[in-house]
PDB file of N, CA and C in Angstrom:
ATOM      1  N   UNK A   1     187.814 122.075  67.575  1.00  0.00           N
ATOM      2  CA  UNK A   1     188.530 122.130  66.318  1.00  0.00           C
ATOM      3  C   UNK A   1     187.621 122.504  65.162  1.00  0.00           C
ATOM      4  N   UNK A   2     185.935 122.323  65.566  1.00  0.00           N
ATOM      5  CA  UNK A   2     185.492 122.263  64.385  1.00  0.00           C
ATOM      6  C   UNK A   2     185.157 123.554  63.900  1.00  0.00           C
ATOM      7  N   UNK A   3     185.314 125.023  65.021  1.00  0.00           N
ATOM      8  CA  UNK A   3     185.205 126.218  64.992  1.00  0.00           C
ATOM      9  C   UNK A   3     186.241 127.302  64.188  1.00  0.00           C
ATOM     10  N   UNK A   4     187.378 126.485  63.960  1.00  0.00           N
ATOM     11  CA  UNK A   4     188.370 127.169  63.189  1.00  0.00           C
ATOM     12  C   UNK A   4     188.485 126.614  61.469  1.00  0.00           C
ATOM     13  N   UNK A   5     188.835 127.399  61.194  1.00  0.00           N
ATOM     14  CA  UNK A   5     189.802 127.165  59.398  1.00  0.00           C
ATOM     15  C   UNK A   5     190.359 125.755  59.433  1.00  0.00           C
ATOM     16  N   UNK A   6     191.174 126.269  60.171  1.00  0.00           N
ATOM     17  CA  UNK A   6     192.466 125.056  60.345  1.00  0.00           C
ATOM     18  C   UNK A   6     192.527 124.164  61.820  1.00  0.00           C
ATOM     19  N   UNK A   7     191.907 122.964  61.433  1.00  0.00           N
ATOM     20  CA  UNK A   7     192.572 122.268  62.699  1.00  0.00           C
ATOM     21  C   UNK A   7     193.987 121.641  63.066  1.00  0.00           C
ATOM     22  N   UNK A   8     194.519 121.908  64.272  1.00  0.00           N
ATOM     23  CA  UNK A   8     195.480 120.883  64.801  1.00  0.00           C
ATOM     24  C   UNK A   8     196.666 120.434  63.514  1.00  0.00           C
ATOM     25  N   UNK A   9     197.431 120.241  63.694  1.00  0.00           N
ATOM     26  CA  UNK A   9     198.342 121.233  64.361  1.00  0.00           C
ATOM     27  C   UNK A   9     199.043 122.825  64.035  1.00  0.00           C
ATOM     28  N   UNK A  10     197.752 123.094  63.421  1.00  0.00           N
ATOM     29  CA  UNK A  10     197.598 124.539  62.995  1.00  0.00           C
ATOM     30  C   UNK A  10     197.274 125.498  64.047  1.00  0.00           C
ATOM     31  N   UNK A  11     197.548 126.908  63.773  1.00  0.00           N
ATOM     32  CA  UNK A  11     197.646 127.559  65.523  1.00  0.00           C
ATOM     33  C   UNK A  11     196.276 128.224  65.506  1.00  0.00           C
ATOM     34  N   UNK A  12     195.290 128.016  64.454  1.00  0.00           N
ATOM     35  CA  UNK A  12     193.840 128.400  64.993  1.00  0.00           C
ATOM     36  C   UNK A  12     193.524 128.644  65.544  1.00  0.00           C
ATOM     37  N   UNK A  13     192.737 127.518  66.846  1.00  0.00           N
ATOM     38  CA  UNK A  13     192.742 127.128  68.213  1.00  0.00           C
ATOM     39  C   UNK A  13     193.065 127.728  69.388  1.00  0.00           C
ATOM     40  N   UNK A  14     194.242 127.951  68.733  1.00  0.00           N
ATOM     41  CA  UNK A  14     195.102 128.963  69.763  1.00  0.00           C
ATOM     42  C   UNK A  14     194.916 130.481  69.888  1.00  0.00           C
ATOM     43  N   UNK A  15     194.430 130.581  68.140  1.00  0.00           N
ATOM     44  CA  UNK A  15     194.072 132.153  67.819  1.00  0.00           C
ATOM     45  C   UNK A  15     192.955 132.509  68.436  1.00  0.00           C
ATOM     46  N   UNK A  16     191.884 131.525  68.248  1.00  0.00           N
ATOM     47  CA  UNK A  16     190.605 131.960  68.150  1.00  0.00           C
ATOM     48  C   UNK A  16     190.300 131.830  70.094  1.00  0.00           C
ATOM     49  N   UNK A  17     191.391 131.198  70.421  1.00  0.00           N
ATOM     50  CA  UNK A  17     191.246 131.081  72.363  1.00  0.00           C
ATOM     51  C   UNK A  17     191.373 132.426  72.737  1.00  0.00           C
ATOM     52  N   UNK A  18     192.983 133.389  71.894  1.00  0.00           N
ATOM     53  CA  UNK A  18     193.895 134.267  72.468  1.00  0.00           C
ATOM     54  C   UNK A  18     192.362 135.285  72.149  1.00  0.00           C
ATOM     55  N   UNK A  19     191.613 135.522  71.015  1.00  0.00           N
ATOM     56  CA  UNK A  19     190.631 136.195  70.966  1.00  0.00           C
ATOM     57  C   UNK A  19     189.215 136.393  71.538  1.00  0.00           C
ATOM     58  N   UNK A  20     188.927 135.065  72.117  1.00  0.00           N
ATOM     59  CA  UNK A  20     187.887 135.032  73.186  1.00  0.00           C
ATOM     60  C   UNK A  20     188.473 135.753  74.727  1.00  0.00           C
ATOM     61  N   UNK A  21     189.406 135.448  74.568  1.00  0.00           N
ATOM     62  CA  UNK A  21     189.655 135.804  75.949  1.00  0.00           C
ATOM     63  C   UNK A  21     190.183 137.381  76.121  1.00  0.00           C
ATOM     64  N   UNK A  22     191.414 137.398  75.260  1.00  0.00           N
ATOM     65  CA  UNK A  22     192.247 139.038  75.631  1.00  0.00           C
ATOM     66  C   UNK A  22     193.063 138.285  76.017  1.00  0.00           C
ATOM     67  N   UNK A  23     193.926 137.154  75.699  1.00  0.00           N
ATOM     68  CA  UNK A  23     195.174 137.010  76.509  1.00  0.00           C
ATOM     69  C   UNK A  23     195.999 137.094  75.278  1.00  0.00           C
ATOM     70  N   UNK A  24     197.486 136.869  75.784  1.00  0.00           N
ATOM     71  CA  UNK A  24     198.465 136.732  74.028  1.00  0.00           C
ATOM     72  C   UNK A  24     198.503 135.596  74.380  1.00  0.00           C
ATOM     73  N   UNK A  25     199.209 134.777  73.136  1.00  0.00           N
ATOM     74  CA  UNK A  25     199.543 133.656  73.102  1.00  0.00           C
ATOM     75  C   UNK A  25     200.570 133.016  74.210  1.00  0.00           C
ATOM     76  N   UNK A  26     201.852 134.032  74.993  1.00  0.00           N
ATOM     77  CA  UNK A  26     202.944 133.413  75.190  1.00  0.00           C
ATOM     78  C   UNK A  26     202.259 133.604  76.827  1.00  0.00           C
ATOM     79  N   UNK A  27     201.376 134.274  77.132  1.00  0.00           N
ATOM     80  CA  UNK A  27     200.299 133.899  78.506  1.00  0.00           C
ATOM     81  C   UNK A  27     199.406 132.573  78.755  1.00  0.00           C
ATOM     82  N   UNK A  28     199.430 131.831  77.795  1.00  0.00           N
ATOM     83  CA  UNK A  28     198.835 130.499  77.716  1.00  0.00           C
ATOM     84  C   UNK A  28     199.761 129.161  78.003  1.00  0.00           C
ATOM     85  N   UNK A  29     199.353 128.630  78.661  1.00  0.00           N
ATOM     86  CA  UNK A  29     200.607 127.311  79.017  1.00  0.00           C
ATOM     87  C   UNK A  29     199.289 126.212  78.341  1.00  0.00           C
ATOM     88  N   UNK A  30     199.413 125.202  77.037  1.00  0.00           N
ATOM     89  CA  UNK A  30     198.753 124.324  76.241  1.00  0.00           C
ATOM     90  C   UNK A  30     199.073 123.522  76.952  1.00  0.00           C
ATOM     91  N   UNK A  31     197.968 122.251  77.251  1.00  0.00           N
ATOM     92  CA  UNK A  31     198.292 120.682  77.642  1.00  0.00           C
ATOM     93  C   UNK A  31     197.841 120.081  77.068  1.00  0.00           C
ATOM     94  N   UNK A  32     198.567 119.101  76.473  1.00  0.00           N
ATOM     95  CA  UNK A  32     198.137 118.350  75.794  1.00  0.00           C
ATOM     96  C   UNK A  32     198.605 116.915  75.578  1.00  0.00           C
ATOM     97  N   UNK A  33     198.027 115.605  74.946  1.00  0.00           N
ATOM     98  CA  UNK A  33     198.289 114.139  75.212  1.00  0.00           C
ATOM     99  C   UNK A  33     199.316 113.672  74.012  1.00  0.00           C
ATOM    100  N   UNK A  34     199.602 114.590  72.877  1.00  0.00           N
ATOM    101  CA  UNK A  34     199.788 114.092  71.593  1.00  0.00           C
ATOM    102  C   UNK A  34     201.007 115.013  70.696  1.00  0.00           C
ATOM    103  N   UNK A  35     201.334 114.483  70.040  1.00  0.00           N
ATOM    104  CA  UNK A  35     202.373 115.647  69.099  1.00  0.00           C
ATOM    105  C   UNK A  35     201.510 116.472  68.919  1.00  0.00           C
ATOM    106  N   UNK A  36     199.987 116.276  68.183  1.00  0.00           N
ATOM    107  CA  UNK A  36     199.378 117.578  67.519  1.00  0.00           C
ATOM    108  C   UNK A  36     199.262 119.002  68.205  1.00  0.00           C
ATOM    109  N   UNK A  37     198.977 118.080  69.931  1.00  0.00           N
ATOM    110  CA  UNK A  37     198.059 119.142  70.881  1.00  0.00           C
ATOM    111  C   UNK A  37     199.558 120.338  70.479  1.00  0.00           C
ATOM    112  N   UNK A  38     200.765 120.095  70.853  1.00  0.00           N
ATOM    113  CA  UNK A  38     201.950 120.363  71.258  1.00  0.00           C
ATOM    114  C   UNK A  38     202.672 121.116  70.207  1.00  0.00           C
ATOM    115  N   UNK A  39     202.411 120.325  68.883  1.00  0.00           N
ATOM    116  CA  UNK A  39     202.690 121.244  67.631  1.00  0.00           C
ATOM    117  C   UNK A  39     202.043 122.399  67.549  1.00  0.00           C
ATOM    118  N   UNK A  40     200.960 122.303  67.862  1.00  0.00           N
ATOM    119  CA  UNK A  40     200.183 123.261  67.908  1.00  0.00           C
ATOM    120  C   UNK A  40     200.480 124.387  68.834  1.00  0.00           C
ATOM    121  N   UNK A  41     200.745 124.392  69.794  1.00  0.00           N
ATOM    122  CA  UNK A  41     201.007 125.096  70.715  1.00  0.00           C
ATOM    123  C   UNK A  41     202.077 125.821  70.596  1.00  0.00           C
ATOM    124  N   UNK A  42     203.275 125.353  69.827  1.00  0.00           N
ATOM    125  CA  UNK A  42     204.624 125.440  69.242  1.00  0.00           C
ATOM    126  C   UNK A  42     204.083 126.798  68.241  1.00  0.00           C
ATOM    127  N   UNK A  43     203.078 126.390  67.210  1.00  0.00           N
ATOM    128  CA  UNK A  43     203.022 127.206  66.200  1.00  0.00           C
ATOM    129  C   UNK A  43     201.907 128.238  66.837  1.00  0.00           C
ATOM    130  N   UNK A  44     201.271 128.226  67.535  1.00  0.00           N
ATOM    131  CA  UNK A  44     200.582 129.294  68.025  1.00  0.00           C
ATOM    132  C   UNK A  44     201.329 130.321  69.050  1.00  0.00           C
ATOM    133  N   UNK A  45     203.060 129.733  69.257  1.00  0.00           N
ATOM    134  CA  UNK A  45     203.221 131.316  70.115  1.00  0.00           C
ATOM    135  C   UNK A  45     203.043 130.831  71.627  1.00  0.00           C
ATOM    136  N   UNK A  46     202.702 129.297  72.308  1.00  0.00           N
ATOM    137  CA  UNK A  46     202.564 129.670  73.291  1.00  0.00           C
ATOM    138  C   UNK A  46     203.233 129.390  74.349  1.00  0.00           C
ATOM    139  N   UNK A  47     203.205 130.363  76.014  1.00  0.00           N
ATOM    140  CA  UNK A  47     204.237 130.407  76.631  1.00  0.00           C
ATOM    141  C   UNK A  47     204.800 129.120  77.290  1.00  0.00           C
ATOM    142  N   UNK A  48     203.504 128.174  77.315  1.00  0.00           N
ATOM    143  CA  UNK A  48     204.299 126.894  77.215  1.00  0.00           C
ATOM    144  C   UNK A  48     203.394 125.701  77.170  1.00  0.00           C
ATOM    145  N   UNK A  49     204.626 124.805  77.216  1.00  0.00           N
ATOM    146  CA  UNK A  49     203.850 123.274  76.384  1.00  0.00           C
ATOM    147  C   UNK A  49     203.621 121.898  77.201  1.00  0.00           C
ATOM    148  N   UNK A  50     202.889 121.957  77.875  1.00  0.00           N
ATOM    149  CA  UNK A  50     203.100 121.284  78.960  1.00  0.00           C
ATOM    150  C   UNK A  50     202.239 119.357  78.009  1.00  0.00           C
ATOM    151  N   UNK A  51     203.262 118.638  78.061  1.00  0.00           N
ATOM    152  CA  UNK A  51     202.670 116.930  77.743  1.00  0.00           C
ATOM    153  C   UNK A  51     202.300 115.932  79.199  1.00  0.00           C
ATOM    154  N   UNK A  52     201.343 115.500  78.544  1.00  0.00           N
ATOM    155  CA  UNK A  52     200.613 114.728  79.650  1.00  0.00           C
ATOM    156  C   UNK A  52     200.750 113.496  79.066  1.00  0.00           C
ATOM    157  N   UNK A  53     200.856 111.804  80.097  1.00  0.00           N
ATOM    158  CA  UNK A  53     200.834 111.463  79.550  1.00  0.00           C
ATOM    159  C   UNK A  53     199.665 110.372  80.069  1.00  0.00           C
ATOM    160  N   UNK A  54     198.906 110.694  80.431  1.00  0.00           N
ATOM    161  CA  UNK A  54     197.476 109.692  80.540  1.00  0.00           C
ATOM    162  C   UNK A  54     196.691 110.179  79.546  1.00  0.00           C
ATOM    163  N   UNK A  55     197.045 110.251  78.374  1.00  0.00           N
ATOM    164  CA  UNK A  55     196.273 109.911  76.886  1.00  0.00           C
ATOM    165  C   UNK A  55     197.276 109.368  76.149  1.00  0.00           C
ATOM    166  N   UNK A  56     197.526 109.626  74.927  1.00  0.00           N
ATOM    167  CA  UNK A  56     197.808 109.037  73.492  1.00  0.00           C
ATOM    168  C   UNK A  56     198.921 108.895  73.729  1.00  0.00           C
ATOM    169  N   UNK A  57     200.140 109.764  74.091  1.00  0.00           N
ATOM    170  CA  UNK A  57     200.834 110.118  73.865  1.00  0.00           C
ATOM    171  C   UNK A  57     202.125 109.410  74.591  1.00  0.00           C
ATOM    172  N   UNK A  58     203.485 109.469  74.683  1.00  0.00           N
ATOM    173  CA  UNK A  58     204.544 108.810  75.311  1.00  0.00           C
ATOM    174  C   UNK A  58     205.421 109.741  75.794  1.00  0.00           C
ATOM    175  N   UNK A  59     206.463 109.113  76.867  1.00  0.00           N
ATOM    176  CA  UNK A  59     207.832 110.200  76.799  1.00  0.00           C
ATOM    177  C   UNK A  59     208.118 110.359  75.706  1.00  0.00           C
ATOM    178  N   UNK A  60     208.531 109.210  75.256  1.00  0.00           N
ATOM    179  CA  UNK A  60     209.448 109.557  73.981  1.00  0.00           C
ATOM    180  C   UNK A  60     209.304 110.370  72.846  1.00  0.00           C
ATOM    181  N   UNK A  61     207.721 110.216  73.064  1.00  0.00           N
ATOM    182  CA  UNK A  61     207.405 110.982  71.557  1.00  0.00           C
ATOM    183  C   UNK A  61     207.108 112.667  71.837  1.00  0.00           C
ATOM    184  N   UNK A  62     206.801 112.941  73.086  1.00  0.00           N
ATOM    185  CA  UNK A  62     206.416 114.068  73.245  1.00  0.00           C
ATOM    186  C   UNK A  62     207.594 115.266  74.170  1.00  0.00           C
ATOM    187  N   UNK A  63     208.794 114.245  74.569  1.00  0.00           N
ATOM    188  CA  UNK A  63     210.239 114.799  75.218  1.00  0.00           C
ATOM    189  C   UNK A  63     210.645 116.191  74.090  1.00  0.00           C
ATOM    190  N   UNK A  64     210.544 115.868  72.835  1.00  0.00           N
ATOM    191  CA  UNK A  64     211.237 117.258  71.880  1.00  0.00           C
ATOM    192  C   UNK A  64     210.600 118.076  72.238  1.00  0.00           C
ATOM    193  N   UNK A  65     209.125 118.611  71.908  1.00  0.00           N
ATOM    194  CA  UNK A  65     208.703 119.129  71.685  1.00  0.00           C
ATOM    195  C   UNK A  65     208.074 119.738  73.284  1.00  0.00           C
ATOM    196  N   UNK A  66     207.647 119.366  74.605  1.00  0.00           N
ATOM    197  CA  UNK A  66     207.241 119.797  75.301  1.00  0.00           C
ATOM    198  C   UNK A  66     208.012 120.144  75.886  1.00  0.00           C
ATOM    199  N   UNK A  67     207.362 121.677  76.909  1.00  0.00           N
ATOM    200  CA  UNK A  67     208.534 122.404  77.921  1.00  0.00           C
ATOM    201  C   UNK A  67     208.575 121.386  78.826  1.00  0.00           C
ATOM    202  N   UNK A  68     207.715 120.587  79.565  1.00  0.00           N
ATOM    203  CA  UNK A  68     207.793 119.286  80.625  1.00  0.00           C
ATOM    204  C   UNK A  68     206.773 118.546  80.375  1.00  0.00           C
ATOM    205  N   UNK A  69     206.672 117.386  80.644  1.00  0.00           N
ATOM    206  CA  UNK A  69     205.988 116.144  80.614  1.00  0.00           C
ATOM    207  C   UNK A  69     205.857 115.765  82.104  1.00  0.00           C
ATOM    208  N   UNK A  70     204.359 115.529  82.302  1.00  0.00           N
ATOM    209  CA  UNK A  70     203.316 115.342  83.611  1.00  0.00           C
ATOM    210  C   UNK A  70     203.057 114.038  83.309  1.00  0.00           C
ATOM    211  N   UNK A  71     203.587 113.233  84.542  1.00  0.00           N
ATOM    212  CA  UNK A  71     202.689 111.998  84.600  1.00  0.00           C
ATOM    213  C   UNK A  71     200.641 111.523  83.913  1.00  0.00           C
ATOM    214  N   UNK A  72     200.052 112.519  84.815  1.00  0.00           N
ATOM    215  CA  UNK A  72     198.717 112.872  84.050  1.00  0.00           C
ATOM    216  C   UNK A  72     198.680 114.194  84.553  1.00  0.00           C
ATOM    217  N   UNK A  73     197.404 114.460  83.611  1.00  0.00           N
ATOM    218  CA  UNK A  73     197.020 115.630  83.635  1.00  0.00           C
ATOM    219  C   UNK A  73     196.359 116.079  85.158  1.00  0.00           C
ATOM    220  N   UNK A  74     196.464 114.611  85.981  1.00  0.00           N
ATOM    221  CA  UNK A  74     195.532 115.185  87.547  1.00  0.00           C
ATOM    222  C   UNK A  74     197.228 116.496  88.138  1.00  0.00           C
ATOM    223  N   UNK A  75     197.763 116.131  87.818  1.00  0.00           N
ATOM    224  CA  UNK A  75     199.117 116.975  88.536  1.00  0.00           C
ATOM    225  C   UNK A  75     199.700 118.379  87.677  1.00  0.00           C
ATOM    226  N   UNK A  76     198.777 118.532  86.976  1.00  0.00           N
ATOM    227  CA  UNK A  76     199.114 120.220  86.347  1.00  0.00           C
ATOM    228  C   UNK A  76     198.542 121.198  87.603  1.00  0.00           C
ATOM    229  N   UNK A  77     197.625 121.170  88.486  1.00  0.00           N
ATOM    230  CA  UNK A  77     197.320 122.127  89.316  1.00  0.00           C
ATOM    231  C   UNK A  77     198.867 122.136  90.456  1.00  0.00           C
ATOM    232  N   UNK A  78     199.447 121.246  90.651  1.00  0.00           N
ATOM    233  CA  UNK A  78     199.964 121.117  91.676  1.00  0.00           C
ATOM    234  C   UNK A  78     201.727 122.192  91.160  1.00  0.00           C
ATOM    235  N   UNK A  79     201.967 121.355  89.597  1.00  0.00           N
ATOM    236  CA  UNK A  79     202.796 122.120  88.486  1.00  0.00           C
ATOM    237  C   UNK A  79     202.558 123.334  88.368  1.00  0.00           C
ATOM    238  N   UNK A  80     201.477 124.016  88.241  1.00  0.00           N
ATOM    239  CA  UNK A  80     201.068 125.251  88.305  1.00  0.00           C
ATOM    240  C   UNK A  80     201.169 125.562  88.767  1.00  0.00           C
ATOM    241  N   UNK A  81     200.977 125.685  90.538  1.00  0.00           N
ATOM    242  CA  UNK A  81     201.263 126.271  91.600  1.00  0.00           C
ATOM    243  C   UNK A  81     202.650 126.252  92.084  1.00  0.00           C
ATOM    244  N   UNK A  82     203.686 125.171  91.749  1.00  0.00           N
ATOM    245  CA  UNK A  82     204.716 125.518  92.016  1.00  0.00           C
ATOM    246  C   UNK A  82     205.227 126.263  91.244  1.00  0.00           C
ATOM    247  N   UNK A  83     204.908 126.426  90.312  1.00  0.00           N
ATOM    248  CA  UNK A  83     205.620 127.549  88.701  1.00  0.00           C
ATOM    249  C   UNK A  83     205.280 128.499  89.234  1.00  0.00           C
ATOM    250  N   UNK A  84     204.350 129.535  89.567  1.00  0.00           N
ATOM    251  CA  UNK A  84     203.883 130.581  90.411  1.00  0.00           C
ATOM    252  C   UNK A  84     204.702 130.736  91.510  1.00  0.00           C
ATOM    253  N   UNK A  85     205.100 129.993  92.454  1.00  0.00           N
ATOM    254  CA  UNK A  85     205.738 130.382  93.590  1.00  0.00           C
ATOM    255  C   UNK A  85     207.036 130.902  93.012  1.00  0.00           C
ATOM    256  N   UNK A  86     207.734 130.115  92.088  1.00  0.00           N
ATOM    257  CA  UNK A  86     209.041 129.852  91.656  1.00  0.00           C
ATOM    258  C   UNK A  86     209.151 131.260  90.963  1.00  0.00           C
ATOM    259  N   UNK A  87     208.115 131.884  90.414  1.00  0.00           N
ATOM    260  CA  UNK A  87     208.383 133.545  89.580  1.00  0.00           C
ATOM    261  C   UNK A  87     207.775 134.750  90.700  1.00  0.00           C
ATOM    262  N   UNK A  88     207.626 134.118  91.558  1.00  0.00           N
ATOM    263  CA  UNK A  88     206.964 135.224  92.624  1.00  0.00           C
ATOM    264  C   UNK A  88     207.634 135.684  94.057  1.00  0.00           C
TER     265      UNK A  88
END
């Protein structure tokens, strides 16, 4: 955060990722524990918003705003790979 203008839940972060790399924004799936990670992700454009919740964060608070909510973050590889099969 401390590399951008604007931190959290500003889409900085997101900018300054989409520019290291060469990807666009809506090629990025964000994870994150918290409204901010998620707001953020919202305002940066990206293709999706995945909430975890072995940090800060709750169902409840993070149900609006995320495309799905992961028990923890150990089960995004497994999420990932079924999202791949499912468009392929």
């Amino acid at each position: 955060y401390d590399a951008v203008a604007n931190p959290k839940p500003a889409p900085d972060t997101i900018q300054a990722f989409c520019d290291l790399t060469g990807l666009k924004p809506a090629q990025i799936a964000m994870v994150g524990d918290n409204r901010h990670d998620l707001e953020m992700a919202r305002a940066g454009g990206c293709g999706l918003a995945v909430g975890v919740l072995s940090g800060t964060g709750t169902r409840e608070s993070l149900a609006a705003i995320a495309d799905v909510i992961l028990d923890s973050v150990v089960d995004l590889p497994d999420f990932l790979s079924a999202r791949v099969k499912e468009t392929v």
